[in-house]
C-alpha atoms as a PDB file:
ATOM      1  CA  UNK A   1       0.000   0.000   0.000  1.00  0.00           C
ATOM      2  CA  UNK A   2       1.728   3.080  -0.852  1.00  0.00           C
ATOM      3  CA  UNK A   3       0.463   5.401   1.701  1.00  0.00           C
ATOM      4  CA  UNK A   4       1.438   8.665  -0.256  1.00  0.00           C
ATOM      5  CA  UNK A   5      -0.867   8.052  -2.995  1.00  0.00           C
ATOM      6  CA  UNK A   6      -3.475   7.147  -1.083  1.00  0.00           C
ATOM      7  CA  UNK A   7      -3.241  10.670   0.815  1.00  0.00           C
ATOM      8  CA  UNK A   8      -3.090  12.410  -2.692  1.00  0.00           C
ATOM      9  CA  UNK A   9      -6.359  10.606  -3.897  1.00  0.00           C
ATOM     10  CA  UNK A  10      -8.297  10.740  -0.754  1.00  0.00           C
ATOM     11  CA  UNK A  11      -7.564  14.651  -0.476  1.00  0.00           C
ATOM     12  CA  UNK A  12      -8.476  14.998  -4.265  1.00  0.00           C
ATOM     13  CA  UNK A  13     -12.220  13.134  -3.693  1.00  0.00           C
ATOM     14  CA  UNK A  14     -12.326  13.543  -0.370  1.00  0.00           C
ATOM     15  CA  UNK A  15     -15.078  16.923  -1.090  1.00  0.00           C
ATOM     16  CA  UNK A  16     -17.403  15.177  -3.645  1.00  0.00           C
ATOM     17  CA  UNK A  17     -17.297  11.861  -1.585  1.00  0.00           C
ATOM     18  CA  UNK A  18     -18.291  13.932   1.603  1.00  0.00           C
ATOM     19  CA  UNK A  19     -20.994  15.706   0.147  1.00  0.00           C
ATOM     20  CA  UNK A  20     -22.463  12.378  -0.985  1.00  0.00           C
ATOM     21  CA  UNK A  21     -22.228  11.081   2.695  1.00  0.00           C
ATOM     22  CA  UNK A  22     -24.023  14.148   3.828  1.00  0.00           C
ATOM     23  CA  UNK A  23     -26.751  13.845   1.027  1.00  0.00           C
ATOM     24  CA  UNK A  24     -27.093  10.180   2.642  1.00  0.00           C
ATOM     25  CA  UNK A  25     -28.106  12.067   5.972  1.00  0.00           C
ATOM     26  CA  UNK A  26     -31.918  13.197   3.874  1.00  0.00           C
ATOM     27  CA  UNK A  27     -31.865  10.355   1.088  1.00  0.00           C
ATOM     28  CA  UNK A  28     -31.333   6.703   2.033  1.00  0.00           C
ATOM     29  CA  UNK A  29     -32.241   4.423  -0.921  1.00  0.00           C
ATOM     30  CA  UNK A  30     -34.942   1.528   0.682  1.00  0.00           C
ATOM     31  CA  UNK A  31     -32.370  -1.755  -0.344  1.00  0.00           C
ATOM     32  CA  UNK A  32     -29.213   0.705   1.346  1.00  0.00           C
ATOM     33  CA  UNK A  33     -28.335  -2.048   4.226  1.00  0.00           C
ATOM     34  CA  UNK A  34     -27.695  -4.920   0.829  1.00  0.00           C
ATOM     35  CA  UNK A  35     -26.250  -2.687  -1.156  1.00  0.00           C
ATOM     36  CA  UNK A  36     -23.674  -1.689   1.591  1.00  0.00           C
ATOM     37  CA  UNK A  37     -22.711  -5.306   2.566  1.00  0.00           C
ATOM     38  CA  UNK A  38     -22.287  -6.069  -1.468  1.00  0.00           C
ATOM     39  CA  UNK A  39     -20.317  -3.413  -1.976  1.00  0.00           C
ATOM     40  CA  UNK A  40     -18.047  -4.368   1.293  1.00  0.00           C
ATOM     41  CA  UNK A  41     -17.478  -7.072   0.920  1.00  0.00           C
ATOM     42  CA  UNK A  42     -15.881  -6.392  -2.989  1.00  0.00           C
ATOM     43  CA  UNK A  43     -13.849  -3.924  -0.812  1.00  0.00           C
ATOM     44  CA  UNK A  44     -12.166  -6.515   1.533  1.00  0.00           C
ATOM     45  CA  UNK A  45     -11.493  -8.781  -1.249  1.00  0.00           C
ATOM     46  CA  UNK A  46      -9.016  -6.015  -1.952  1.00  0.00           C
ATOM     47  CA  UNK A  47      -7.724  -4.099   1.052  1.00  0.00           C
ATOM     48  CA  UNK A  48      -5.284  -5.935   3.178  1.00  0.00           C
ATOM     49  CA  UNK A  49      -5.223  -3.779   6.440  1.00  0.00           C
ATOM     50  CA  UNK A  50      -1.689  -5.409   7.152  1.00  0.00           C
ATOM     51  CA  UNK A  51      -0.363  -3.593   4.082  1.00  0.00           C
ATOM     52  CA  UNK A  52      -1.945  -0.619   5.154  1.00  0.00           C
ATOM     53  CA  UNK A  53      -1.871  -0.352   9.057  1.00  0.00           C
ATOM     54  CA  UNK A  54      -2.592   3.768   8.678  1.00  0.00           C
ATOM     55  CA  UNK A  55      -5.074   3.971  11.279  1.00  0.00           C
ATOM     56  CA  UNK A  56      -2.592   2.968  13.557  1.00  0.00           C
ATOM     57  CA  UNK A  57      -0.080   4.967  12.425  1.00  0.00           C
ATOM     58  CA  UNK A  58      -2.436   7.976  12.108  1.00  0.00           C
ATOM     59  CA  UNK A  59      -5.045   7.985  14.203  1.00  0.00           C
ATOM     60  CA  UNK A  60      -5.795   6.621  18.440  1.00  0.00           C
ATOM     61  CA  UNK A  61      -8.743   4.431  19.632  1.00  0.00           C
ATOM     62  CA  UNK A  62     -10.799   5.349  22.225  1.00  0.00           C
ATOM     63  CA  UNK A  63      -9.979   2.877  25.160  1.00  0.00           C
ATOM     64  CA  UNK A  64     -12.992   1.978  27.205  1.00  0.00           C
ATOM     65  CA  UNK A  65     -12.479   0.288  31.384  1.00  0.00           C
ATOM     66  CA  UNK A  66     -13.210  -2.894  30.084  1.00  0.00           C
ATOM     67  CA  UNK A  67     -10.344  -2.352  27.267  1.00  0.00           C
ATOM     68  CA  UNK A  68      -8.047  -1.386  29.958  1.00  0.00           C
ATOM     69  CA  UNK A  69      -8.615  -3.837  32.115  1.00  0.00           C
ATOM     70  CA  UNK A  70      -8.116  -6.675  29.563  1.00  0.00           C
ATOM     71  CA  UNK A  71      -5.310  -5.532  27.927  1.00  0.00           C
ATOM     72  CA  UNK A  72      -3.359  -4.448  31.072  1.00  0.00           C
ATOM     73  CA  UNK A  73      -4.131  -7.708  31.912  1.00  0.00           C
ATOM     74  CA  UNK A  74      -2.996  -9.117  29.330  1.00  0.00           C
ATOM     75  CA  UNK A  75       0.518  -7.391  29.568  1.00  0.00           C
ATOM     76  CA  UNK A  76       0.429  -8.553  32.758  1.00  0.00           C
ATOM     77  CA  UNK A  77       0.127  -5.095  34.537  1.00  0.00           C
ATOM     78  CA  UNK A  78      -2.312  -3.164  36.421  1.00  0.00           C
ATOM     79  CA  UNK A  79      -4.662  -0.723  34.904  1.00  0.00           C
ATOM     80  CA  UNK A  80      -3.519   2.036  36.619  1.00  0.00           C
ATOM     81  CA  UNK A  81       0.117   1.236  35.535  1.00  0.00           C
ATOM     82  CA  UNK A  82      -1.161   0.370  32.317  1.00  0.00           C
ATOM     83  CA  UNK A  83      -2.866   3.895  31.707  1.00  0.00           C
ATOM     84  CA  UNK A  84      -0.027   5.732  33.157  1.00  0.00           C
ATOM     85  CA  UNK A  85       2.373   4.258  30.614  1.00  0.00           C
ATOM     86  CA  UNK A  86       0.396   4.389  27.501  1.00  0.00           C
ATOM     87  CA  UNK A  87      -2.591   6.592  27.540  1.00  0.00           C
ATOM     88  CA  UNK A  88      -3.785  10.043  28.650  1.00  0.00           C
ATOM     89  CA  UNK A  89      -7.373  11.516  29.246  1.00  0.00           C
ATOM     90  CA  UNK A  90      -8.485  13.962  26.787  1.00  0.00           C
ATOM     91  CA  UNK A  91      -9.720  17.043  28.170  1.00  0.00           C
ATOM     92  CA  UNK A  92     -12.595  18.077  26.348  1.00  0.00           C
ATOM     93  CA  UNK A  93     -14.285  14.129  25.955  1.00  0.00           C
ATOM     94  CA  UNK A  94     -12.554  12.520  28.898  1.00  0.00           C
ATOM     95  CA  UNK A  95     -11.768   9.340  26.564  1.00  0.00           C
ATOM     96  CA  UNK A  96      -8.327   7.666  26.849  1.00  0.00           C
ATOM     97  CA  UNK A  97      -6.696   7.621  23.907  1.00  0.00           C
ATOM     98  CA  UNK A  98      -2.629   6.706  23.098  1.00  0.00           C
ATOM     99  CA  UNK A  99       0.205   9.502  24.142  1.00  0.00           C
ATOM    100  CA  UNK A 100       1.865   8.647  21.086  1.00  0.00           C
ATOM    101  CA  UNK A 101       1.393   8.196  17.242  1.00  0.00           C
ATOM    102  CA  UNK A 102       2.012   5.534  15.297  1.00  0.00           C
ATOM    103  CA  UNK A 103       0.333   3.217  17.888  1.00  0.00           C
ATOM    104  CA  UNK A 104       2.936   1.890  20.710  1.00  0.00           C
ATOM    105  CA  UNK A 105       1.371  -2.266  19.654  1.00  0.00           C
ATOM    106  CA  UNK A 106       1.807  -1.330  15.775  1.00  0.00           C
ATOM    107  CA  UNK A 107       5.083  -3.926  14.966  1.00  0.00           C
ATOM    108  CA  UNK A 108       5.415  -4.214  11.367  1.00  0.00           C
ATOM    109  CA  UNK A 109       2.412  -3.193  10.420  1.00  0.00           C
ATOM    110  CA  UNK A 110       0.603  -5.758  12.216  1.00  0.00           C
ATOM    111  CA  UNK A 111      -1.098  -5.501  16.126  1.00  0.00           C
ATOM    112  CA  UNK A 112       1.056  -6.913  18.837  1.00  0.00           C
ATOM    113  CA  UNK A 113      -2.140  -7.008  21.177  1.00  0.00           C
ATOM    114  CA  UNK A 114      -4.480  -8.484  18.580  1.00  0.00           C
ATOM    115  CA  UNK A 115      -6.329 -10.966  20.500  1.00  0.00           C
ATOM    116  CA  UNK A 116      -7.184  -8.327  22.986  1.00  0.00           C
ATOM    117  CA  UNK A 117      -7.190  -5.081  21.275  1.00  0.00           C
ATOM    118  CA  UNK A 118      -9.638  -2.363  22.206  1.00  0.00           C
ATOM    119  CA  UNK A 119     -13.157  -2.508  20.789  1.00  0.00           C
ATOM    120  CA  UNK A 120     -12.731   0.845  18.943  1.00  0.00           C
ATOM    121  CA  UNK A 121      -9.704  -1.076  16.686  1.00  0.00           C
ATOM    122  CA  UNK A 122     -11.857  -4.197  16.022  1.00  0.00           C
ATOM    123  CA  UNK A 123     -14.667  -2.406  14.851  1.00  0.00           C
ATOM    124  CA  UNK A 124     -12.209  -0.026  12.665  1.00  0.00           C
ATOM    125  CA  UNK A 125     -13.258   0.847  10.396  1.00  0.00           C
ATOM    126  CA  UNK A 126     -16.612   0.644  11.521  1.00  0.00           C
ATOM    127  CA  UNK A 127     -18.269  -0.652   7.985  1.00  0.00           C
ATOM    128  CA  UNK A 128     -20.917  -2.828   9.533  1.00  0.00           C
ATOM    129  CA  UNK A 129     -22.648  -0.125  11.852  1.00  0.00           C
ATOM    130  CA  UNK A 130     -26.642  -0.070  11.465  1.00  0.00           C
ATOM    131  CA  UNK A 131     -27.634   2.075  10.299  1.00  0.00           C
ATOM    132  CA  UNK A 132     -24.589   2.845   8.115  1.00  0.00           C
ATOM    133  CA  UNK A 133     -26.201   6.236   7.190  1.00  0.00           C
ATOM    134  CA  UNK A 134     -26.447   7.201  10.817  1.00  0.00           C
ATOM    135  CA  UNK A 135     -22.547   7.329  10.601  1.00  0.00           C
ATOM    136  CA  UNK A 136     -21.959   9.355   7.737  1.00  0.00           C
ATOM    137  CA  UNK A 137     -19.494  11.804  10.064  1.00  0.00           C
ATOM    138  CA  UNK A 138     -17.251   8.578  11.256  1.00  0.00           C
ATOM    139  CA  UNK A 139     -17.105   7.732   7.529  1.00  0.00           C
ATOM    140  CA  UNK A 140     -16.246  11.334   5.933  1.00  0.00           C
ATOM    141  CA  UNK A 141     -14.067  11.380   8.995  1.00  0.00           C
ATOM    142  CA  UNK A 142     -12.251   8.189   7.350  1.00  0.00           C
ATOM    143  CA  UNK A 143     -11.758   9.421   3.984  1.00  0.00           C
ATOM    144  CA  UNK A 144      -8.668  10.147   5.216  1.00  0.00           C
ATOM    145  CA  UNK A 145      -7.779   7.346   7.003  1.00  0.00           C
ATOM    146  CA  UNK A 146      -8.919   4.400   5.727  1.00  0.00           C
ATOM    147  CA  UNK A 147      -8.362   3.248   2.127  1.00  0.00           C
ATOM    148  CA  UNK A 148     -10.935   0.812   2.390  1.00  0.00           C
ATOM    149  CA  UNK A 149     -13.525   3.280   3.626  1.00  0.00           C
ATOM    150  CA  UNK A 150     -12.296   5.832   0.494  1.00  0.00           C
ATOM    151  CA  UNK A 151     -13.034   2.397  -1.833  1.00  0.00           C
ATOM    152  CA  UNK A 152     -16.407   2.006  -0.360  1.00  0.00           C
ATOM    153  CA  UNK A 153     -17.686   5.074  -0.578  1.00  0.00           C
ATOM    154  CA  UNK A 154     -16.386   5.802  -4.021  1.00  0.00           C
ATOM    155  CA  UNK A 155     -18.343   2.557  -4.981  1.00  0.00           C
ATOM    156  CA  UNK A 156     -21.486   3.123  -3.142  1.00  0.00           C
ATOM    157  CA  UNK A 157     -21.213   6.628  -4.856  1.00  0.00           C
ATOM    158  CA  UNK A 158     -20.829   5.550  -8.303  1.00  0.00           C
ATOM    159  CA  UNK A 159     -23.776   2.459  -7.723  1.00  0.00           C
ATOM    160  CA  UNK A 160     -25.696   4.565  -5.972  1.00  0.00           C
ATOM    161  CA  UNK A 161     -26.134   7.258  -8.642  1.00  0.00           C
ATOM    162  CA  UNK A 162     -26.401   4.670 -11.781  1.00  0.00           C
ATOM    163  CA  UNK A 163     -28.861   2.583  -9.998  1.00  0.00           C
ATOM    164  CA  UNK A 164     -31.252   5.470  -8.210  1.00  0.00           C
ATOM    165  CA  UNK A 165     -33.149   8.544  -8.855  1.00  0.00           C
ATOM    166  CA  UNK A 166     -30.029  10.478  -7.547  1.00  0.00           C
ATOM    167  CA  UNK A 167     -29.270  14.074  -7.963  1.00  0.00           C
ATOM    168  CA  UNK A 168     -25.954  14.079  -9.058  1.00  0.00           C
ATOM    169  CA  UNK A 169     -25.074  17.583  -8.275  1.00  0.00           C
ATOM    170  CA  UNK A 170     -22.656  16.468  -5.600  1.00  0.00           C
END
């Protein structure tokens, strides 16, 4: 995955596939749900996320108790310890997130804490969320991120306004 290109094209369609997401907000075709897991799973047939790994090199999960309970566990550490080594409190949501970017369990692109890795991660990028059009601001959010998010949308995009009575204007 060559990150750099991916950048370029997600900042060149990142506007147009936005304003589609936020046209999904009013207009939500009746067959959506289908037409989202069809068009998904086309996506993972080509996105390896161990090629990839940008979320963790971009962006933090939120880590919830239970997720710091079971990984510190896992590490074989206390929370507390756990959350004073890795994490901090953000101020204006009170979430922990990581102190540091890429992610401190990114080695070699792949998760050192897999098995036990924080909800947020496992449902990254958060594809299969019902109502998918009730998270239109995660995905626009993930344009950036997430080449298999970019892919998706771009698809549902072009499917979406071939197969419906869609405005194109966007």
């Amino acid at each position: 995955m060559d990150l750099q290109q991916f950048k370029i094209r997600s900042s060149r369609k990142k506007g147009k596939l936005s304003a589609f997401l936020k046209k999904l907000d009013d207009i939500v075709p009746d067959d959506f749900p289908a037409l989202v897991a069809e068009v998904d799973q086309s996506v993972w047939k080509e996105v390896d996320c161990t090629a990839c790994a940008n979320c963790c090199k971009a962006m933090t999960p939120t880590f919830t108790k239970k997720d710091i309970v079971r990984i510190s566990a896992h590490l074989g550490m206390t929370p507390k310890e756990f959350a004073q080594k890795w994490l901090h409190k953000e101020k204006d949501t009170g979430d922990w997130v990581n102190t540091t970017q890429p992610c401190q369990f990114l080695v070699d692109n792949k998760c050192s804490i897999y098995e036990v890795r924080p909800v947020d991660c496992a449902e990254f990028p958060h594809h299969n969320k019902k109502p998918f059009d009730d998270y239109n601001d995660t995905f626009t959010q993930n344009l950036s991120y997430c080449p298999a998010t970019l892919m998706l949308v771009q698809r549902l995009k072009k499917r979406v306004e071939k197969e419906y009575e869609w405005e194109t204007t966007a």
